[in-house]
Protein backbone atom coordinates (compact mmCIF):
# COMPACT_ATOMS: atom_id res chain seq x y z
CA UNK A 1 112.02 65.75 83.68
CA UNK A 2 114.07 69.35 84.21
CA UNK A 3 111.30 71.18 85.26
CA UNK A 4 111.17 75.19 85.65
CA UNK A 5 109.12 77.32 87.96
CA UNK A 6 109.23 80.49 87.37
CA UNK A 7 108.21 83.07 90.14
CA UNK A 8 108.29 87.02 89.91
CA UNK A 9 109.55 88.65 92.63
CA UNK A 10 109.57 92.64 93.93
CA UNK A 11 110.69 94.28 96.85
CA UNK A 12 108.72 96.83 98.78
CA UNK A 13 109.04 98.83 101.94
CA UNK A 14 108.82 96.33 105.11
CA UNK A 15 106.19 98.17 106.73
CA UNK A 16 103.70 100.39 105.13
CA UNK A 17 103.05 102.33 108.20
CA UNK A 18 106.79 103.89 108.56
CA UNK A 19 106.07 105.25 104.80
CA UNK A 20 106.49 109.47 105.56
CA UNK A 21 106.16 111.64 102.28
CA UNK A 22 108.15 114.60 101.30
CA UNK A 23 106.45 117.75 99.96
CA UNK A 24 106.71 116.87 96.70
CA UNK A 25 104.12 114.07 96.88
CA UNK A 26 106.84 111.05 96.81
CA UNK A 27 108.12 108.28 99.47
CA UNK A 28 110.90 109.64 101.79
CA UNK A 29 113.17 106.10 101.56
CA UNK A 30 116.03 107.37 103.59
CA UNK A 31 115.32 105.30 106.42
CA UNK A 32 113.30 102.95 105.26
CA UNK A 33 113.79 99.16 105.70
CA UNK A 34 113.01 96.70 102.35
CA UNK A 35 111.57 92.85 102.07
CA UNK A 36 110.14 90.91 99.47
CA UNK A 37 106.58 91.66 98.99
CA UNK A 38 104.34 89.61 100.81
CA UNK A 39 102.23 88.19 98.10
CA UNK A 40 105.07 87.14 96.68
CA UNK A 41 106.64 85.24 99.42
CA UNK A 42 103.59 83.06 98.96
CA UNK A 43 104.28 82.50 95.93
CA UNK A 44 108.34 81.69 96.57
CA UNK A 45 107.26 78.86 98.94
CA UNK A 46 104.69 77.27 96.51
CA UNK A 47 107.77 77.09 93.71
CA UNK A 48 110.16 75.87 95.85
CA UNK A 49 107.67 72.99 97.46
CA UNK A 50 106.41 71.87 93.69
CA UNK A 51 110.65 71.84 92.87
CA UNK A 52 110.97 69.62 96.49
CA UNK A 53 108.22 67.26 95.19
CA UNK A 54 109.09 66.79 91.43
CA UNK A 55 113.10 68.17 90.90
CA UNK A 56 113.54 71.14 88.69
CA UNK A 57 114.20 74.65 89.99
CA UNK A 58 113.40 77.67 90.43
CA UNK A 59 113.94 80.75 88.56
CA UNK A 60 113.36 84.35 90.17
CA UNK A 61 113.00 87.46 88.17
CA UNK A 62 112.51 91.03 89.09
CA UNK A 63 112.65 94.65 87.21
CA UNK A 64 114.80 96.79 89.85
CA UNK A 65 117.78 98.61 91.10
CA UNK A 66 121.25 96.76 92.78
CA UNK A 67 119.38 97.32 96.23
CA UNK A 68 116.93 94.78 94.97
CA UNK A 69 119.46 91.96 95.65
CA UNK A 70 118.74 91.83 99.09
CA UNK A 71 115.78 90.58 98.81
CA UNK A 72 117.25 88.25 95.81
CA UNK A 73 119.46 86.16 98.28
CA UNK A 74 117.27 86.10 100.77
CA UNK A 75 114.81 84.12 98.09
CA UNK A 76 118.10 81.85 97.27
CA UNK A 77 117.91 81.27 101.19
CA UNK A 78 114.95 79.67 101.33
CA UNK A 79 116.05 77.36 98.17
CA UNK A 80 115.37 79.40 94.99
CA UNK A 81 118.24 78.47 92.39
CA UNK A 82 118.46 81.52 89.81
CA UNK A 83 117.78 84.87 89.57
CA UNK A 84 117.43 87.65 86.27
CA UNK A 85 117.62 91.45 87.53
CA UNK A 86 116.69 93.54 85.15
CA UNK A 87 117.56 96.97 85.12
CA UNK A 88 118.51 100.11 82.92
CA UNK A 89 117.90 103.87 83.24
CA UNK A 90 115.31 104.02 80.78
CA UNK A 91 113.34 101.71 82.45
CA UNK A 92 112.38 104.16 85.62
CA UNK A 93 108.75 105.23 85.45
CA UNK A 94 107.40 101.88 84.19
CA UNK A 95 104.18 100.73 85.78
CA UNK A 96 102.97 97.45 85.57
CA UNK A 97 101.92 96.59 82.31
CA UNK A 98 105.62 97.93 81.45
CA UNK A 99 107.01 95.47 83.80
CA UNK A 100 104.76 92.88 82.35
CA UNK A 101 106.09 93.10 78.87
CA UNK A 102 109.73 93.57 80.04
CA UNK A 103 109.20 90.23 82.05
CA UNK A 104 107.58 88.52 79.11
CA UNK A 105 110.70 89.15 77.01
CA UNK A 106 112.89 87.82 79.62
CA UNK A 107 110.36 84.86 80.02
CA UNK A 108 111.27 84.03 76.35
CA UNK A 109 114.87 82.04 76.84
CA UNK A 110 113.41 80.26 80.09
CA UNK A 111 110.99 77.37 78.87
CA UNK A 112 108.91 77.69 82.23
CA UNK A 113 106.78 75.63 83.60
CA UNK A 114 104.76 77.53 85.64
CA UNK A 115 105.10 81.10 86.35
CA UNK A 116 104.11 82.62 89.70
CA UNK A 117 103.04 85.98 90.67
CA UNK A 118 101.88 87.12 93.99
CA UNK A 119 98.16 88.55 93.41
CA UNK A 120 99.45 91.84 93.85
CA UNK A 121 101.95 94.14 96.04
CA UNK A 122 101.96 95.92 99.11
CA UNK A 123 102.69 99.18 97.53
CA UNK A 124 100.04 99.59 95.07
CA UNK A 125 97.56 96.65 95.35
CA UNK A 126 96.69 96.81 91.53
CA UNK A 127 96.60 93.27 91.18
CA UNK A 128 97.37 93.59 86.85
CA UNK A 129 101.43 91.22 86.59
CA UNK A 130 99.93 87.71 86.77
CA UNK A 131 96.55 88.72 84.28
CA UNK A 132 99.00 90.88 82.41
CA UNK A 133 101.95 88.45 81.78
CA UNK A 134 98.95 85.69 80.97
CA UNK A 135 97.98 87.96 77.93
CA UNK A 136 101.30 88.71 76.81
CA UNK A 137 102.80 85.47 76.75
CA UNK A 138 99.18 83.59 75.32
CA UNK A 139 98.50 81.58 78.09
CA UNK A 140 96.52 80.60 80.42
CA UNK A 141 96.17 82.16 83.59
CA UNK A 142 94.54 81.77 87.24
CA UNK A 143 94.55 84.57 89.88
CA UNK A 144 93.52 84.38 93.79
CA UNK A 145 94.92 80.39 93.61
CA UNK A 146 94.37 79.53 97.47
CA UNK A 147 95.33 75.84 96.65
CA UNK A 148 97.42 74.35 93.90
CA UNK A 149 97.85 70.75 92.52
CA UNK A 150 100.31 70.16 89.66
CA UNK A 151 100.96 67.14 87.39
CA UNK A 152 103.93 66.76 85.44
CA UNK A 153 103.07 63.75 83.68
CA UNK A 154 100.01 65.34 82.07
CA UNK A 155 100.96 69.06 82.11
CA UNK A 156 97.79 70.14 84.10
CA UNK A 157 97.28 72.12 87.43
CA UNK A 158 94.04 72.00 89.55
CA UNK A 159 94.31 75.48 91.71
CA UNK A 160 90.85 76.47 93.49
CA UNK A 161 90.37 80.30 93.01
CA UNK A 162 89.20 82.89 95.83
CA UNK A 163 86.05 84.19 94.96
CA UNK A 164 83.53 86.91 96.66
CA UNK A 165 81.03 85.95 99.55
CA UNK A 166 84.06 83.28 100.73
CA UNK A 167 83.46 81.11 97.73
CA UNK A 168 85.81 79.54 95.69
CA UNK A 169 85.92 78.00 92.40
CA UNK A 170 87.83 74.84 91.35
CA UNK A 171 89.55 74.67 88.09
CA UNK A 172 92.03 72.46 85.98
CA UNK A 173 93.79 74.74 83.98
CA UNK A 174 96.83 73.49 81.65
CA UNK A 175 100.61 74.41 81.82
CA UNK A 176 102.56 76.13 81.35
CA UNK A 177 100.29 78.88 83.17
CA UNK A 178 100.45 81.69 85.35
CA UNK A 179 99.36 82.16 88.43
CA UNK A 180 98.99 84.79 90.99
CA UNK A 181 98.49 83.17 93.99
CA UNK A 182 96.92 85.12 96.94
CA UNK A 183 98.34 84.69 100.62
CA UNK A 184 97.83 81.73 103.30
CA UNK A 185 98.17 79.30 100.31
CA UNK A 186 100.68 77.78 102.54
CA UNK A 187 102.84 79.23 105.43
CA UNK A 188 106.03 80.43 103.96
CA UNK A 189 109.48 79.31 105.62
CA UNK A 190 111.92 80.81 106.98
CA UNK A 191 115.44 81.43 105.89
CA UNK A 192 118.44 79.25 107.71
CA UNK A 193 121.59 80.65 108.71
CA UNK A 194 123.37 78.12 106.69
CA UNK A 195 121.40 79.03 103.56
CA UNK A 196 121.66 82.85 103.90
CA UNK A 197 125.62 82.01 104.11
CA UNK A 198 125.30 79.77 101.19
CA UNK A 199 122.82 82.71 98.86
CA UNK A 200 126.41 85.29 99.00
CA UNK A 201 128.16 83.67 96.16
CA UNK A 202 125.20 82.69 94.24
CA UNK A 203 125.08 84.60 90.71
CA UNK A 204 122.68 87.09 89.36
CA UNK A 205 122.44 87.79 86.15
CA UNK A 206 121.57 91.21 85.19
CA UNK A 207 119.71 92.45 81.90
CA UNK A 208 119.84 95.64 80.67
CA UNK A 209 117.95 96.98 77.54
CA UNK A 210 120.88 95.56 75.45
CA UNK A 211 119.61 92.29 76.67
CA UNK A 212 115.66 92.60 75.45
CA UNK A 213 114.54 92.46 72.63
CA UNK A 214 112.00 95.61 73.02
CA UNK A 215 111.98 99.24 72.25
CA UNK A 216 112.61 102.15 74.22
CA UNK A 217 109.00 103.54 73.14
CA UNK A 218 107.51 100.60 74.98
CA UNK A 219 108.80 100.91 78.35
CA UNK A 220 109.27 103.48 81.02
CA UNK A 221 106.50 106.26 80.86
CA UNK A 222 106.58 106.65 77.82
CA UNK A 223 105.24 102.70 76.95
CA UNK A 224 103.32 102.71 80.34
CA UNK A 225 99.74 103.06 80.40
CA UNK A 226 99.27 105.13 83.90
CA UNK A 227 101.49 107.09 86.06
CA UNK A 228 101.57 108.23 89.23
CA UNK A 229 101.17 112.34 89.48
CA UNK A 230 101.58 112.41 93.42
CA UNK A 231 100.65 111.11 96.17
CA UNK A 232 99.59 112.43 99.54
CA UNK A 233 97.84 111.42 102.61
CA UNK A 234 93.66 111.35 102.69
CA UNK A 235 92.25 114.46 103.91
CA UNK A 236 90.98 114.54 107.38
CA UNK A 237 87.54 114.88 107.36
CA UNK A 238 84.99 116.86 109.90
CA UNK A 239 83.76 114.15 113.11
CA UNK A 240 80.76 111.95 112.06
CA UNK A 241 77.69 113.03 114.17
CA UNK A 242 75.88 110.28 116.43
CA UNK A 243 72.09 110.43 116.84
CA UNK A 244 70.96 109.59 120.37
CA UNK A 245 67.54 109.16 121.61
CA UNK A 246 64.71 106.50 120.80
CA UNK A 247 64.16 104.77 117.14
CA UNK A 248 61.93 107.24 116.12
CA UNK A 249 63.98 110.47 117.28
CA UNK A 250 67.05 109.54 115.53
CA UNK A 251 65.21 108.74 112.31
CA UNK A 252 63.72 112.30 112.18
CA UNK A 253 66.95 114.03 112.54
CA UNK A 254 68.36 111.78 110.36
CA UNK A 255 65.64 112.33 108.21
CA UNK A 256 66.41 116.44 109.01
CA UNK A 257 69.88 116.20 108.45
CA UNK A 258 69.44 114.51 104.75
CA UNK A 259 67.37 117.04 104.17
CA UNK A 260 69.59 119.78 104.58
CA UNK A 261 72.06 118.48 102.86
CA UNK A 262 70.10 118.09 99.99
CA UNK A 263 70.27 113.83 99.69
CA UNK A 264 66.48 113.43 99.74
């Protein structure tokens, strides 16, 4: 049985505290330092141990620039076996759902499996590929998997699903499927020396928008449904003010201070 796990990949800044913005409202990258996104390297290591346990491989994709390749053979490191770039001009300014459908057109020549996601990225946290892709491609679709168990022989997955208040729910849900798993699913490896050598000479492919089979209308800004205007740092805000004294002398100027400020 050729099997084919699928897993969507992105690179982000290595560290979101070094991010510095220019006056303009946008990241200064000049000196920053790149990795795969975290969520995502969850996601890696749960493709490549389903491939170790039934055969198959697995097939990265990503929507980026050439510096995006980095983070490519670092994936083929840690056993991934293929890898789709995509990347054109006109497809700067695309937010997610833009992403989705240009990784849903790709997703039609690969037959997968089981697609991965992370459950969202480091930059922006919206947490909208894995549902997104789901809807696109008509199938169905888990998000927060903490715990995965796949058949082959019956094309079904039991994943157990992170829910509020530490619960979780337990579902069987059948494949091909996407998930978006969320991190500490399983404790992602590290790359050998021998397979970083062995990731150089290992091809990309690279799609441009001669390769899909979508118009320009539909991706970019102009076939994105939000941008990003600017971004800046929060405000710094005046010093909270602590109440001393008993019980009942910090409830009255609490009490006092709502008061003035016109909450009760």
């Amino acid at each position: 049985m050729d099997l084919n796990f699928v897993v969507c990949i992105k690179q982000v800044p290595a560290s979101m505290e070094d991010i510095e913005l220019t006056e303009d409202g946008e990241i200064d990258d000049e000196y920053l330092d790149y990795d795969i996104n975290d969520w995502d390297n969850y996601a890696l290591e749960a493709a490549v141990q389903l491939k170790e346990e039934f055969g198959g491989k697995v097939t990265l994709i990503t929507v980026g620039p050439e510096e995006y390749e980095e983070t490519i053979r670092m994936c083929f490191a840690k056993n991934a076996d293929e890898a789709i770039r995509v990347y054109d001009e006109k497809i700067e300014g695309s937010d997610t759902y833009s992403k989705a459908k240009i990784i849903a057109d790709v997703m039609g020549d690969l037959d997968p499996d089981l697609i991965f996601t992370g459950l969202q990225s480091t930059g922006e946290g919206h947490a909208q590929l894995g549902v997104a892709l789901a809807e696109l491609l008509d199938l169905p679709h888990a998000s927060l998997v903490t715990s995965l168990d796949f058949d082959p022989e019956t094309s079904k997955a039991t994943v157990n699903r992170e829910l509020e208040g530490g619960l979780e729910e337990k579902m069987e849900i059948e494949t091909p499927a996407v998930l978006a798993i969320q991190t500490g699913i399983n404790e992602p490896r590290y790359a050998s020396v021998m397979g970083i050598r062995k990731a150089r000479d290992k091809e990309i492919k690279l799609y441009s928008m001669d390769d899909l089979d979508l118009d320009e209308s539909e991706i970019g800004g102009e076939g994105s449904l939000t941008r990003v205007e600017k971004l800046y740092e929060p405000p710094v805000g005046e010093m909270a003010e602590i109440f001393e004294g008993s019980p009942d002398e910090t409830s009255e100027k609490l009490a006092e201070t709502l008061d003035k400020l016109g909450l009760v």
